[in-house]
PDB file of N, CA and C in Angstrom:
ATOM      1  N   UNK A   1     -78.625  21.995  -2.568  1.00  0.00           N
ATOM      2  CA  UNK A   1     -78.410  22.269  -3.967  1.00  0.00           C
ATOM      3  C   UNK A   1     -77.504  23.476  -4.166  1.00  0.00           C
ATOM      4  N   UNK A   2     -77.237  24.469  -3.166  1.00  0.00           N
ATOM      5  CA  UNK A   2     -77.031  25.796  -3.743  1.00  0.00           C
ATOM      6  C   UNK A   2     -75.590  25.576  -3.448  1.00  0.00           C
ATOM      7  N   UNK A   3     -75.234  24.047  -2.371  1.00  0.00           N
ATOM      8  CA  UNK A   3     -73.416  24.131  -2.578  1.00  0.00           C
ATOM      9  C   UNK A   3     -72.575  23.316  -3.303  1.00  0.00           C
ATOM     10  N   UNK A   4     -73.864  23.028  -4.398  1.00  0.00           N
ATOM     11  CA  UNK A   4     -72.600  22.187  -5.058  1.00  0.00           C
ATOM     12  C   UNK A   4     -71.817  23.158  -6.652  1.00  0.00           C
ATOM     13  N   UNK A   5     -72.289  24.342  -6.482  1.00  0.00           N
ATOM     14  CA  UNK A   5     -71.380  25.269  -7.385  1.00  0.00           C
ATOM     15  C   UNK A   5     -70.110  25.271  -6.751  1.00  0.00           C
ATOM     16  N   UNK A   6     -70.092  25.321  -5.223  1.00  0.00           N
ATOM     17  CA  UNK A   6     -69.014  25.346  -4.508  1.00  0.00           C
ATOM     18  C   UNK A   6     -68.254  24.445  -4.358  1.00  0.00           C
ATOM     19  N   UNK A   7     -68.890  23.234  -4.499  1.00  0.00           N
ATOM     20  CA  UNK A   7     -67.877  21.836  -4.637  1.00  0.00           C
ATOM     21  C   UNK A   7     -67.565  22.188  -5.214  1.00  0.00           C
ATOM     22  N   UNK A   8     -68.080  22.122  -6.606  1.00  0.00           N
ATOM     23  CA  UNK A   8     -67.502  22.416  -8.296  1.00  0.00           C
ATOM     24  C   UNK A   8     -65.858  23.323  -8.154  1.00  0.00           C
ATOM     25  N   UNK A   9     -66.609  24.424  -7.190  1.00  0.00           N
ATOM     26  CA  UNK A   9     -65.232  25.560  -7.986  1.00  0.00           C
ATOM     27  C   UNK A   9     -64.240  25.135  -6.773  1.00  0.00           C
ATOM     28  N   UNK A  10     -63.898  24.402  -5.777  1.00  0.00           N
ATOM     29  CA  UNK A  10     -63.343  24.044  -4.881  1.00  0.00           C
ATOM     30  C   UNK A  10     -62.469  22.804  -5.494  1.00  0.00           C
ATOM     31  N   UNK A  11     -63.655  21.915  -6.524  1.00  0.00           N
ATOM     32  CA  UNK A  11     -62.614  20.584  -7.152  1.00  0.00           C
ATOM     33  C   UNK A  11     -61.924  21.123  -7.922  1.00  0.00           C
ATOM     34  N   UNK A  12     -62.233  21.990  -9.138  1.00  0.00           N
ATOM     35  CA  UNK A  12     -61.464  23.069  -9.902  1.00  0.00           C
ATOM     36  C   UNK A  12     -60.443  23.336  -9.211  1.00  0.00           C
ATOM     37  N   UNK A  13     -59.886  23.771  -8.524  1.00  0.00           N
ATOM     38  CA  UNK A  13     -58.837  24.299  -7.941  1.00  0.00           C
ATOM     39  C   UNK A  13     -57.812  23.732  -7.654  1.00  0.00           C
ATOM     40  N   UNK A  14     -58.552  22.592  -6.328  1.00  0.00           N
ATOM     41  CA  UNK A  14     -58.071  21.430  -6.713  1.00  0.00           C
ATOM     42  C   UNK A  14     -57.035  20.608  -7.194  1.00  0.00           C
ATOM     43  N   UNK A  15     -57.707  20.326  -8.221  1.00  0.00           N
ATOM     44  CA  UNK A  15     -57.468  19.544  -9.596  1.00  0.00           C
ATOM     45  C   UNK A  15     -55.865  20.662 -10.352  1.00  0.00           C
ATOM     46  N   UNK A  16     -56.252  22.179 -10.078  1.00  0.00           N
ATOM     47  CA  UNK A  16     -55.405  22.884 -11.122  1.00  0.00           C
ATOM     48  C   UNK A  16     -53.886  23.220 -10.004  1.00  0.00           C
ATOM     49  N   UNK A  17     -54.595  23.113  -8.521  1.00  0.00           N
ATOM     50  CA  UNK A  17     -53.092  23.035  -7.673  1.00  0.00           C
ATOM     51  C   UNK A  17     -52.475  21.603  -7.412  1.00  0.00           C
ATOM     52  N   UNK A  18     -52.962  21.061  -7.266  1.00  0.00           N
ATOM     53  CA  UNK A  18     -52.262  19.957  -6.914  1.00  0.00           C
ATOM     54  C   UNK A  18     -51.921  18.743  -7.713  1.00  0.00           C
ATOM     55  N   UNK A  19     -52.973  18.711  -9.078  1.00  0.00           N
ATOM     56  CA  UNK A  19     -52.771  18.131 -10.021  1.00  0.00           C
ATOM     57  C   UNK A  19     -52.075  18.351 -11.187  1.00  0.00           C
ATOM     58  N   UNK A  20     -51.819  17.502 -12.656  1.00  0.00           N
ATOM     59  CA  UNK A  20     -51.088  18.080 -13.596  1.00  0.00           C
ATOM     60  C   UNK A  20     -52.598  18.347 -14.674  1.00  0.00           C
ATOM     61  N   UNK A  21     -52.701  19.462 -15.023  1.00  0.00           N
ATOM     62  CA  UNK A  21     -53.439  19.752 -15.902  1.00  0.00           C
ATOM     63  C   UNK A  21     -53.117  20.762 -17.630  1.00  0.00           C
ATOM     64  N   UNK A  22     -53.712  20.335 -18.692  1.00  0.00           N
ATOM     65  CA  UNK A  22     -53.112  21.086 -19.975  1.00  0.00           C
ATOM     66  C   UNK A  22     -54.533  21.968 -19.779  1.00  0.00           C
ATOM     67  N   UNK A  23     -54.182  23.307 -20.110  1.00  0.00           N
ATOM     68  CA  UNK A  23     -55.353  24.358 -20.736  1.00  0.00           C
ATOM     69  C   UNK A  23     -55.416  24.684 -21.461  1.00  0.00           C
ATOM     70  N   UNK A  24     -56.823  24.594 -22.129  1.00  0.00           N
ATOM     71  CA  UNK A  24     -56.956  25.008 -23.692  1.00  0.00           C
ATOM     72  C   UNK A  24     -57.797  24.015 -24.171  1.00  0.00           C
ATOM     73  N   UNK A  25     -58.672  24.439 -25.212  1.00  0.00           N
ATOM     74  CA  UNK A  25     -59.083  23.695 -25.781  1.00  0.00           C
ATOM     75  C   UNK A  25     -58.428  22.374 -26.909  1.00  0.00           C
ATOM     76  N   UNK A  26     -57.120  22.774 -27.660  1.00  0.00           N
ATOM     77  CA  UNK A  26     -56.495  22.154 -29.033  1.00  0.00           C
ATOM     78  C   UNK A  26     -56.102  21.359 -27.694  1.00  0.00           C
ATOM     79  N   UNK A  27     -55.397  21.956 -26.648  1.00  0.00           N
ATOM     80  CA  UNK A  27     -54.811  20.507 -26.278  1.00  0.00           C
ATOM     81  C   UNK A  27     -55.369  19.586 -25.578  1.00  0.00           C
ATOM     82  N   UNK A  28     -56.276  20.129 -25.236  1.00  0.00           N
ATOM     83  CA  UNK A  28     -57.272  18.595 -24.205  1.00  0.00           C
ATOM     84  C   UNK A  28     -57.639  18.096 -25.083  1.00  0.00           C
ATOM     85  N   UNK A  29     -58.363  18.518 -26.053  1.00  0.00           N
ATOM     86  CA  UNK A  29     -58.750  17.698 -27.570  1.00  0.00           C
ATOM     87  C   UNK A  29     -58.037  16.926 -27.908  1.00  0.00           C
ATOM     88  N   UNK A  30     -56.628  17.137 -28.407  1.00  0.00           N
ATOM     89  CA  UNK A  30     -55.779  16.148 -28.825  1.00  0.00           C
ATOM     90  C   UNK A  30     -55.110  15.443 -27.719  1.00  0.00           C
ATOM     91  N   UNK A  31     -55.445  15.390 -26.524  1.00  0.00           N
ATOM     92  CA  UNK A  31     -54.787  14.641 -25.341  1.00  0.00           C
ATOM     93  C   UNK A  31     -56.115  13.326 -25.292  1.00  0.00           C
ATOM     94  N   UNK A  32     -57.803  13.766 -25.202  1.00  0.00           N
ATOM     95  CA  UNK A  32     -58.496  13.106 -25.134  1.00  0.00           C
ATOM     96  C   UNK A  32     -58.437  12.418 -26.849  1.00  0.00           C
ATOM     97  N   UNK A  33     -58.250  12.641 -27.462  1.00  0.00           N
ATOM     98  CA  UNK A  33     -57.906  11.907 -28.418  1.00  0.00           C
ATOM     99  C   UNK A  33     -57.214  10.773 -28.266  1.00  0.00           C
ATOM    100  N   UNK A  34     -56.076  10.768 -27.609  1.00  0.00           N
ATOM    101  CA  UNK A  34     -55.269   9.497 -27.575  1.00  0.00           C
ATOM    102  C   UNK A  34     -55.035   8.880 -26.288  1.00  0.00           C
ATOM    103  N   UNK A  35     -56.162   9.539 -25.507  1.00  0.00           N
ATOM    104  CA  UNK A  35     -56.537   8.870 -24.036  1.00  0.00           C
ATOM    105  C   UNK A  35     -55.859   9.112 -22.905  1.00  0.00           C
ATOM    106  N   UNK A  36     -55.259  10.232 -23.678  1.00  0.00           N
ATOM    107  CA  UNK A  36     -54.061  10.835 -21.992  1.00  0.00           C
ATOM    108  C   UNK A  36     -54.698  11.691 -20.911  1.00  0.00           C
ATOM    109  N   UNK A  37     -55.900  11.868 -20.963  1.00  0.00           N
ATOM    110  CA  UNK A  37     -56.370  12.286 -20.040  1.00  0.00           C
ATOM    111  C   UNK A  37     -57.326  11.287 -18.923  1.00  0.00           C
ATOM    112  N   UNK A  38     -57.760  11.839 -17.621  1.00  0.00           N
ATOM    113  CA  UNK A  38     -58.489  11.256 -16.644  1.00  0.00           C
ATOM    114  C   UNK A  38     -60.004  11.957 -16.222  1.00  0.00           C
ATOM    115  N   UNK A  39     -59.856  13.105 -16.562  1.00  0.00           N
ATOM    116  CA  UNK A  39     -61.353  13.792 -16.644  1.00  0.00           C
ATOM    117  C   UNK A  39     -60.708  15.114 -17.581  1.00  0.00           C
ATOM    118  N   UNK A  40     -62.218  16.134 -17.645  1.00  0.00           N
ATOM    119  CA  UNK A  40     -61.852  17.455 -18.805  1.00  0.00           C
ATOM    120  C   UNK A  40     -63.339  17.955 -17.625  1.00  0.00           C
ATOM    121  N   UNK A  41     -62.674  19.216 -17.791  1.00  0.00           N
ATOM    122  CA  UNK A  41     -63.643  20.337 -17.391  1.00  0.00           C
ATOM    123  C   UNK A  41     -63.709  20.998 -18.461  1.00  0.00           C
ATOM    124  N   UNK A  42     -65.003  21.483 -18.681  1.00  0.00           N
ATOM    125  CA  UNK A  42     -65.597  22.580 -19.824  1.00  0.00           C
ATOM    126  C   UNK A  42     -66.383  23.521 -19.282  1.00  0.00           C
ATOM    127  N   UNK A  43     -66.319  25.244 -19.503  1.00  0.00           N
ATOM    128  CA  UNK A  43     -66.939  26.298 -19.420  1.00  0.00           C
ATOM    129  C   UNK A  43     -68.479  26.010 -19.510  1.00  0.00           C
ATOM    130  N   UNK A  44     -69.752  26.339 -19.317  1.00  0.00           N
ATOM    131  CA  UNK A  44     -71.170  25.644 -19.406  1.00  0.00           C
ATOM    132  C   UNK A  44     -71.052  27.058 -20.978  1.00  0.00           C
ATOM    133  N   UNK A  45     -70.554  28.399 -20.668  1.00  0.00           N
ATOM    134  CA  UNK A  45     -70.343  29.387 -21.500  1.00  0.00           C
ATOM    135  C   UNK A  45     -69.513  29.255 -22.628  1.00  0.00           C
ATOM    136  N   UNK A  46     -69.048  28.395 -23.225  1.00  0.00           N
ATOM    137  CA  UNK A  46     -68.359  27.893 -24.135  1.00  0.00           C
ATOM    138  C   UNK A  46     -69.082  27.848 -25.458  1.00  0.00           C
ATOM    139  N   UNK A  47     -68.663  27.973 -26.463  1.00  0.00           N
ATOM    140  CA  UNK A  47     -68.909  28.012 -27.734  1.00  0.00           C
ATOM    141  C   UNK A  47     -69.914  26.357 -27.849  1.00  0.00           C
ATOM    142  N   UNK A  48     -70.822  25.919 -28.262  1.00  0.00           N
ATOM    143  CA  UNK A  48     -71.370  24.944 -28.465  1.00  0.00           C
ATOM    144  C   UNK A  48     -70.748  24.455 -29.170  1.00  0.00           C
ATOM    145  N   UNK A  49     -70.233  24.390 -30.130  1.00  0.00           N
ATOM    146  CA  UNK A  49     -69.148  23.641 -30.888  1.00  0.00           C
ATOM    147  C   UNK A  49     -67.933  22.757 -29.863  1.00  0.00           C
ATOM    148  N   UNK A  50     -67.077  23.411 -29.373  1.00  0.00           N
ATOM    149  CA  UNK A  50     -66.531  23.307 -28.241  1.00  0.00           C
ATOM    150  C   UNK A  50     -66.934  22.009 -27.269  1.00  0.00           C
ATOM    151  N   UNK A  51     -67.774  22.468 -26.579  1.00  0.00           N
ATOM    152  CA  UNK A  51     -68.749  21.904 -25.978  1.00  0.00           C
ATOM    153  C   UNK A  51     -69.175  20.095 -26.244  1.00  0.00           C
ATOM    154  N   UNK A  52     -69.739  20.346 -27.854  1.00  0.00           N
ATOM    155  CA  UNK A  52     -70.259  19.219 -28.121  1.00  0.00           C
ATOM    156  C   UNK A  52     -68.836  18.538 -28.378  1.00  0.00           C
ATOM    157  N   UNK A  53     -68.071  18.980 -29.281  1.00  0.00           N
ATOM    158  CA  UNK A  53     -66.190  18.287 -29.506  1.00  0.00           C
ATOM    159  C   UNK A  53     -65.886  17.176 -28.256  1.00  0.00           C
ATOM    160  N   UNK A  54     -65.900  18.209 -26.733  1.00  0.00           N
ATOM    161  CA  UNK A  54     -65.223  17.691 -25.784  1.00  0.00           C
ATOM    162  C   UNK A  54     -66.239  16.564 -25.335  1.00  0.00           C
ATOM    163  N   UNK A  55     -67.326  16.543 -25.001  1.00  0.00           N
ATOM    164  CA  UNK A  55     -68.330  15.667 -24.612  1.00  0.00           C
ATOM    165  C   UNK A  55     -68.097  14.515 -25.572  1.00  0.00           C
ATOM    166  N   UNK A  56     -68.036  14.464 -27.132  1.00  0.00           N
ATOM    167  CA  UNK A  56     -67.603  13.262 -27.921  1.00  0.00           C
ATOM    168  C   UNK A  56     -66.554  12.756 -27.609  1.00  0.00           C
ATOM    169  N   UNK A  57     -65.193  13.564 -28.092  1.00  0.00           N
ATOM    170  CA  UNK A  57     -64.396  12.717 -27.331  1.00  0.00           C
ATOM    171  C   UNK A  57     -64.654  12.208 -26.396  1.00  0.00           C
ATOM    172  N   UNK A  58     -64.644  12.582 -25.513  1.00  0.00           N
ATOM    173  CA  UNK A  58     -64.931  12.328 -23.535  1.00  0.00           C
ATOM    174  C   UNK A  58     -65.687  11.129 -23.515  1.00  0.00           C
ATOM    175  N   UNK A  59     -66.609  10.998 -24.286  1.00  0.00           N
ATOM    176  CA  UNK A  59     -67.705   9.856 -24.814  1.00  0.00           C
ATOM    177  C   UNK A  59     -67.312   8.410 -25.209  1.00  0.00           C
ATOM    178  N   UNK A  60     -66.111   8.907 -25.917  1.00  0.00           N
ATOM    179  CA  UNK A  60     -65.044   7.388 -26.624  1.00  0.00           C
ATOM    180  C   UNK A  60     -64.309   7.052 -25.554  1.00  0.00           C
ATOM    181  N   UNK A  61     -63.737   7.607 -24.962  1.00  0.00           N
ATOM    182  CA  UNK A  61     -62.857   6.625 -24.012  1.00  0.00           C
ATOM    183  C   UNK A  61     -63.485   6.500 -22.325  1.00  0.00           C
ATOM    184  N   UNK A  62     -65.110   6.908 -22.228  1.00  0.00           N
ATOM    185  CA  UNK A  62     -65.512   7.041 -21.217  1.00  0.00           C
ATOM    186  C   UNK A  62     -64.977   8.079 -19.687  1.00  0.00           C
ATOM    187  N   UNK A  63     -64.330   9.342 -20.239  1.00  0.00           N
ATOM    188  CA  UNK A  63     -63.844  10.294 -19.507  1.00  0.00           C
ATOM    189  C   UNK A  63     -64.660  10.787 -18.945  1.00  0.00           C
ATOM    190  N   UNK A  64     -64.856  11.298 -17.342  1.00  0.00           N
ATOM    191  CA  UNK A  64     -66.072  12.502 -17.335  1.00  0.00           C
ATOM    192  C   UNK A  64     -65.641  13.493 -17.535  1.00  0.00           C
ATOM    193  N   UNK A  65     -66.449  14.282 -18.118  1.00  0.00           N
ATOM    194  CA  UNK A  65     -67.048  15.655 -18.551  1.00  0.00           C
ATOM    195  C   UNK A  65     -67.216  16.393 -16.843  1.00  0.00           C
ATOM    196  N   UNK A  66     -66.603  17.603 -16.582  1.00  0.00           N
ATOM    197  CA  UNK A  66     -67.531  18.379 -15.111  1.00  0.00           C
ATOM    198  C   UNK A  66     -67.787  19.491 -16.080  1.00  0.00           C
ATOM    199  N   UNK A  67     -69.016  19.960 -16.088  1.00  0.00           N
ATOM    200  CA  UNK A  67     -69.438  20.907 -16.637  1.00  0.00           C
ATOM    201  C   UNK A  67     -69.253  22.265 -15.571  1.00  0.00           C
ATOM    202  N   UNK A  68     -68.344  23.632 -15.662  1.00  0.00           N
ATOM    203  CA  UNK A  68     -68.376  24.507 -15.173  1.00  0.00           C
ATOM    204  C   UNK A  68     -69.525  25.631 -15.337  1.00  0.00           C
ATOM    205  N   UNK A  69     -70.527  25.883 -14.284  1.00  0.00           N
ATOM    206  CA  UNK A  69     -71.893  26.655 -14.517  1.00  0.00           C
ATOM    207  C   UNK A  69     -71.107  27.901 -14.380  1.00  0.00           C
ATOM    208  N   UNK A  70     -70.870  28.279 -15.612  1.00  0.00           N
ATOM    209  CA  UNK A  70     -70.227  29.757 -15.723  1.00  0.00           C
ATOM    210  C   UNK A  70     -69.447  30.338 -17.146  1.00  0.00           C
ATOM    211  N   UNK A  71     -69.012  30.937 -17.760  1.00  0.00           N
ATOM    212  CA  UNK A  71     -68.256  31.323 -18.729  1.00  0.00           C
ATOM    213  C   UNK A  71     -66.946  31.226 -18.748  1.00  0.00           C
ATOM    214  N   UNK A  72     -66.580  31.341 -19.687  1.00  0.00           N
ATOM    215  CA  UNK A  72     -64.817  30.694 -19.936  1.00  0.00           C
ATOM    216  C   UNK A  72     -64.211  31.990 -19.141  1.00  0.00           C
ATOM    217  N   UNK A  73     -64.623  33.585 -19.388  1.00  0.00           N
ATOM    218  CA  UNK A  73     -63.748  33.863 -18.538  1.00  0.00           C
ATOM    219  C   UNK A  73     -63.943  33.876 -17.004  1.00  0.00           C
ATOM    220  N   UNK A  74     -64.566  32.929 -16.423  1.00  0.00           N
ATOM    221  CA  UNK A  74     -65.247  32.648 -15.201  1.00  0.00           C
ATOM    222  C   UNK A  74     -64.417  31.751 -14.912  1.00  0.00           C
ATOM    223  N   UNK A  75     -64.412  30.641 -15.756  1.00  0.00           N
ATOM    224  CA  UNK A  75     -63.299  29.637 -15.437  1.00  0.00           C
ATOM    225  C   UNK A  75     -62.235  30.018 -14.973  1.00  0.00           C
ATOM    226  N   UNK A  76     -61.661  31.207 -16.132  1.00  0.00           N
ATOM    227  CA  UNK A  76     -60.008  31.825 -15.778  1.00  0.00           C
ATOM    228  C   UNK A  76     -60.029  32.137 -14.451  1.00  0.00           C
ATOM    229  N   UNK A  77     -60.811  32.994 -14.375  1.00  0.00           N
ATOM    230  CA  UNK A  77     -60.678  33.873 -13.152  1.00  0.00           C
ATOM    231  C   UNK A  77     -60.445  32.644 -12.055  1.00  0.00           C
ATOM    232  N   UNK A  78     -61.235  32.086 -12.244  1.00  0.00           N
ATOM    233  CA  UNK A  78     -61.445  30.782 -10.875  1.00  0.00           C
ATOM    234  C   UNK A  78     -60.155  30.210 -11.084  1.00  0.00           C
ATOM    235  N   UNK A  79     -59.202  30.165 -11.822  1.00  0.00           N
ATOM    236  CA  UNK A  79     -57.816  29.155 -11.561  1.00  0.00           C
ATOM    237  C   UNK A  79     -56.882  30.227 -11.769  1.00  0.00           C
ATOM    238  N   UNK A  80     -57.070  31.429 -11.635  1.00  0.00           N
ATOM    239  CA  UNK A  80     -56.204  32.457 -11.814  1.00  0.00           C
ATOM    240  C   UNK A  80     -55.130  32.759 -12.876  1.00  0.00           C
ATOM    241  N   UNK A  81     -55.854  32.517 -14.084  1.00  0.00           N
ATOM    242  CA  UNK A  81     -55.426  33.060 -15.321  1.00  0.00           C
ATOM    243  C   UNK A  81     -56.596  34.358 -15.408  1.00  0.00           C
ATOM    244  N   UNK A  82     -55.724  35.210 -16.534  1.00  0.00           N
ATOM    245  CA  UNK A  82     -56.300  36.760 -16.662  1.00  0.00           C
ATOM    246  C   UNK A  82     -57.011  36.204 -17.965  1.00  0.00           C
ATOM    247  N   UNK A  83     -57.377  35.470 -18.343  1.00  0.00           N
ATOM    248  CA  UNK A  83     -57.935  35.429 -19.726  1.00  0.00           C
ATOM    249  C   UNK A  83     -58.881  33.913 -19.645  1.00  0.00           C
ATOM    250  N   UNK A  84     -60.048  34.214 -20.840  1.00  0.00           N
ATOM    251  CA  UNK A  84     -60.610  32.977 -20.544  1.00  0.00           C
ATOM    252  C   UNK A  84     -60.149  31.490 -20.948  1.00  0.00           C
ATOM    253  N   UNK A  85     -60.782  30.487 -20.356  1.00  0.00           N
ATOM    254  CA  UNK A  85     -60.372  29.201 -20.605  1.00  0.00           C
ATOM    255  C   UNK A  85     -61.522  28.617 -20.403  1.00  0.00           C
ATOM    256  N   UNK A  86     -61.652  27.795 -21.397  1.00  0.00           N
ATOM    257  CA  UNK A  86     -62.953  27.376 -22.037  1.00  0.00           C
ATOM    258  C   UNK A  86     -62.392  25.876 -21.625  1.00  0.00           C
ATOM    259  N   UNK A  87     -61.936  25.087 -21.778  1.00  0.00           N
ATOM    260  CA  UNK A  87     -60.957  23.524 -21.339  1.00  0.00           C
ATOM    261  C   UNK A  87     -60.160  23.652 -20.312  1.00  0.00           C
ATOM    262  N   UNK A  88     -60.047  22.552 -19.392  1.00  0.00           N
ATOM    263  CA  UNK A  88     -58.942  22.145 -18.687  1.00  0.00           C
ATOM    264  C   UNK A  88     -59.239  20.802 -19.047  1.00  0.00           C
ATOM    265  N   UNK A  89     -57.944  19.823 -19.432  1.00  0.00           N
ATOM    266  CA  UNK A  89     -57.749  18.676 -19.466  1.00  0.00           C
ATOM    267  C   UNK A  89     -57.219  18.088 -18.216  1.00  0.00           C
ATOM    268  N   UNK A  90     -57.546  17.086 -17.334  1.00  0.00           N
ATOM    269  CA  UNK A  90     -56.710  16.851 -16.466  1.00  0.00           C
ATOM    270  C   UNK A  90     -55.780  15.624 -16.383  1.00  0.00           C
ATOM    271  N   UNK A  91     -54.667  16.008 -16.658  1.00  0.00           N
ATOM    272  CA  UNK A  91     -53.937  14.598 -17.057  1.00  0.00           C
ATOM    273  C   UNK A  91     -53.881  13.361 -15.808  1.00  0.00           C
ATOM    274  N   UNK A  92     -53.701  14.183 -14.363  1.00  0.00           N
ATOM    275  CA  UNK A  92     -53.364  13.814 -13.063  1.00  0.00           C
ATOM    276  C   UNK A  92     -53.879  14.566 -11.832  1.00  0.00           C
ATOM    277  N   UNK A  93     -55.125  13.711 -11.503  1.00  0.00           N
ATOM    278  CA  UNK A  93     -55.662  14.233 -10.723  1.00  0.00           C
ATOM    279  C   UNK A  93     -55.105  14.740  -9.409  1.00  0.00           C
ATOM    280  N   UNK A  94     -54.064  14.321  -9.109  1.00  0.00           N
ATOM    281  CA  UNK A  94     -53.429  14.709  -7.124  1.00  0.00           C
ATOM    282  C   UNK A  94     -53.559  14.006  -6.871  1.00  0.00           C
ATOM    283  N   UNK A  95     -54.339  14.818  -5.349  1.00  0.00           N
ATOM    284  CA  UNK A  95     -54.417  13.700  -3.906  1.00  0.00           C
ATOM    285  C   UNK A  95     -55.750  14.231  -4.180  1.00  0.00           C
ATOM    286  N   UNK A  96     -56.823  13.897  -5.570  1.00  0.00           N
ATOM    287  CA  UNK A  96     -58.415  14.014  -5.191  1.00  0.00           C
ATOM    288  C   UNK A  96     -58.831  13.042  -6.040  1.00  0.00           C
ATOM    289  N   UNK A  97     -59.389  11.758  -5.372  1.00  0.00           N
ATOM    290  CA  UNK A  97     -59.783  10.715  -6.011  1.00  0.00           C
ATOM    291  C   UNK A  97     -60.698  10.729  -7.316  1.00  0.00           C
ATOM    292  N   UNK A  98     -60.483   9.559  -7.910  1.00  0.00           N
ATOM    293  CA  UNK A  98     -61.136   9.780  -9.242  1.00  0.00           C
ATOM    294  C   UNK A  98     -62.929   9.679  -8.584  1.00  0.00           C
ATOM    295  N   UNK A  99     -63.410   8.439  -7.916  1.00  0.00           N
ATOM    296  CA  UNK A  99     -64.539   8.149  -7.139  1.00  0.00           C
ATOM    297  C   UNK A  99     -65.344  10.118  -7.027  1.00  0.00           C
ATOM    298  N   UNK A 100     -64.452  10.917  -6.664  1.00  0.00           N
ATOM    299  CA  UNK A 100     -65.219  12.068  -6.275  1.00  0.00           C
ATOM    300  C   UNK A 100     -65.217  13.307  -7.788  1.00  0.00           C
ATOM    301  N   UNK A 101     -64.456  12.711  -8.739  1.00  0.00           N
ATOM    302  CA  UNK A 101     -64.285  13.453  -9.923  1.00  0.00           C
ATOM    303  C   UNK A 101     -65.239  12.515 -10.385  1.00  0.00           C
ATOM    304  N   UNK A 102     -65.939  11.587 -10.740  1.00  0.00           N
ATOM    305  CA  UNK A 102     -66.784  11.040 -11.144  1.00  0.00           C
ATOM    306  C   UNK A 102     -68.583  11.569 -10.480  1.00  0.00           C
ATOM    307  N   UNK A 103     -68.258  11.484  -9.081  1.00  0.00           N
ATOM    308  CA  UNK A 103     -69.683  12.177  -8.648  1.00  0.00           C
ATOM    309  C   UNK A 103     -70.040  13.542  -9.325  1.00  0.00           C
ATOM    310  N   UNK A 104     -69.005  13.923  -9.232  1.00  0.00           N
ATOM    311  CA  UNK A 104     -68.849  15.565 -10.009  1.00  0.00           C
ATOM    312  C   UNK A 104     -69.631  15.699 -10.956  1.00  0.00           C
ATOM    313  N   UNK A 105     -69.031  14.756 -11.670  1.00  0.00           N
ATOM    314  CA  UNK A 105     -69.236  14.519 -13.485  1.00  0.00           C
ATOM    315  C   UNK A 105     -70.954  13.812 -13.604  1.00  0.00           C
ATOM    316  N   UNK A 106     -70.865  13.410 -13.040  1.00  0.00           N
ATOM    317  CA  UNK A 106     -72.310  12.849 -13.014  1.00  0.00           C
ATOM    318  C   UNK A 106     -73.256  13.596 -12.796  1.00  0.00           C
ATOM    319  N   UNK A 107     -73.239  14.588 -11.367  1.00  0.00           N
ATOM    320  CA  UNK A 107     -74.433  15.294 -11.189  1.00  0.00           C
ATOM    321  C   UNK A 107     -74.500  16.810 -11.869  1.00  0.00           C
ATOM    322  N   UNK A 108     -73.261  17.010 -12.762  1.00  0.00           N
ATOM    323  CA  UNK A 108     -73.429  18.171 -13.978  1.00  0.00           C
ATOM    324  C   UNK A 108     -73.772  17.583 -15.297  1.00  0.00           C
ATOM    325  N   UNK A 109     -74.028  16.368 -15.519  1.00  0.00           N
ATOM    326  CA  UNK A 109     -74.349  15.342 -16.571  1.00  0.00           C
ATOM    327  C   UNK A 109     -75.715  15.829 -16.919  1.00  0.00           C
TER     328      UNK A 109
END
């Protein structure tokens, strides 16, 4: 149990080097809006508003959700922005299968 924070912040990374990802909340919102995304990571420290937004969307077009156990500026720090980030949208995952972005998403579900 105690390494899958470490998966977590290892797929994070991931996902933000090798993949194409938008940050921010307005724009994953309006990306999962019109289905341009493949998964969304969210801060667990995030505004509940926030929170519940991305999970609805995420909900309509069947996206997973990875919930980050930590605060938005926890997130930053972890993808090496100086400021927090509460969203990552991921438009394009890389070379890390969707099959293992789905386990992800499931066991922070």
């Amino acid at each position: 149990m105690s390494s899958q924070p470490v998966a977590v912040d290892n797929l994070i990374k991931s996902l933000v080097r090798g993949g194409k990802v938008v940050i921010g909340y307005r724009r994953s919102v309006k990306l999962l809006k019109i289905g341009g995304l493949k998964a969304v990571v969210v801060a667990e420290g995030s505004p509940k508003a926030i929170i519940s937004d991305v999970k609805y969307y995420a909900s309509l077009s069947n996206i997973p959700v990875i919930i980050y156990r930590g605060s938005s500026m926890d997130l930053g720090t972890l993808i090496g922005r100086p400021h927090p980030v509460s969203v990552i949208g991921v438009i394009d995952p890389g070379n890390i299968s969707m099959e293992i972005i789905d386990s992800v998403a499931e066991k922070n579900l």
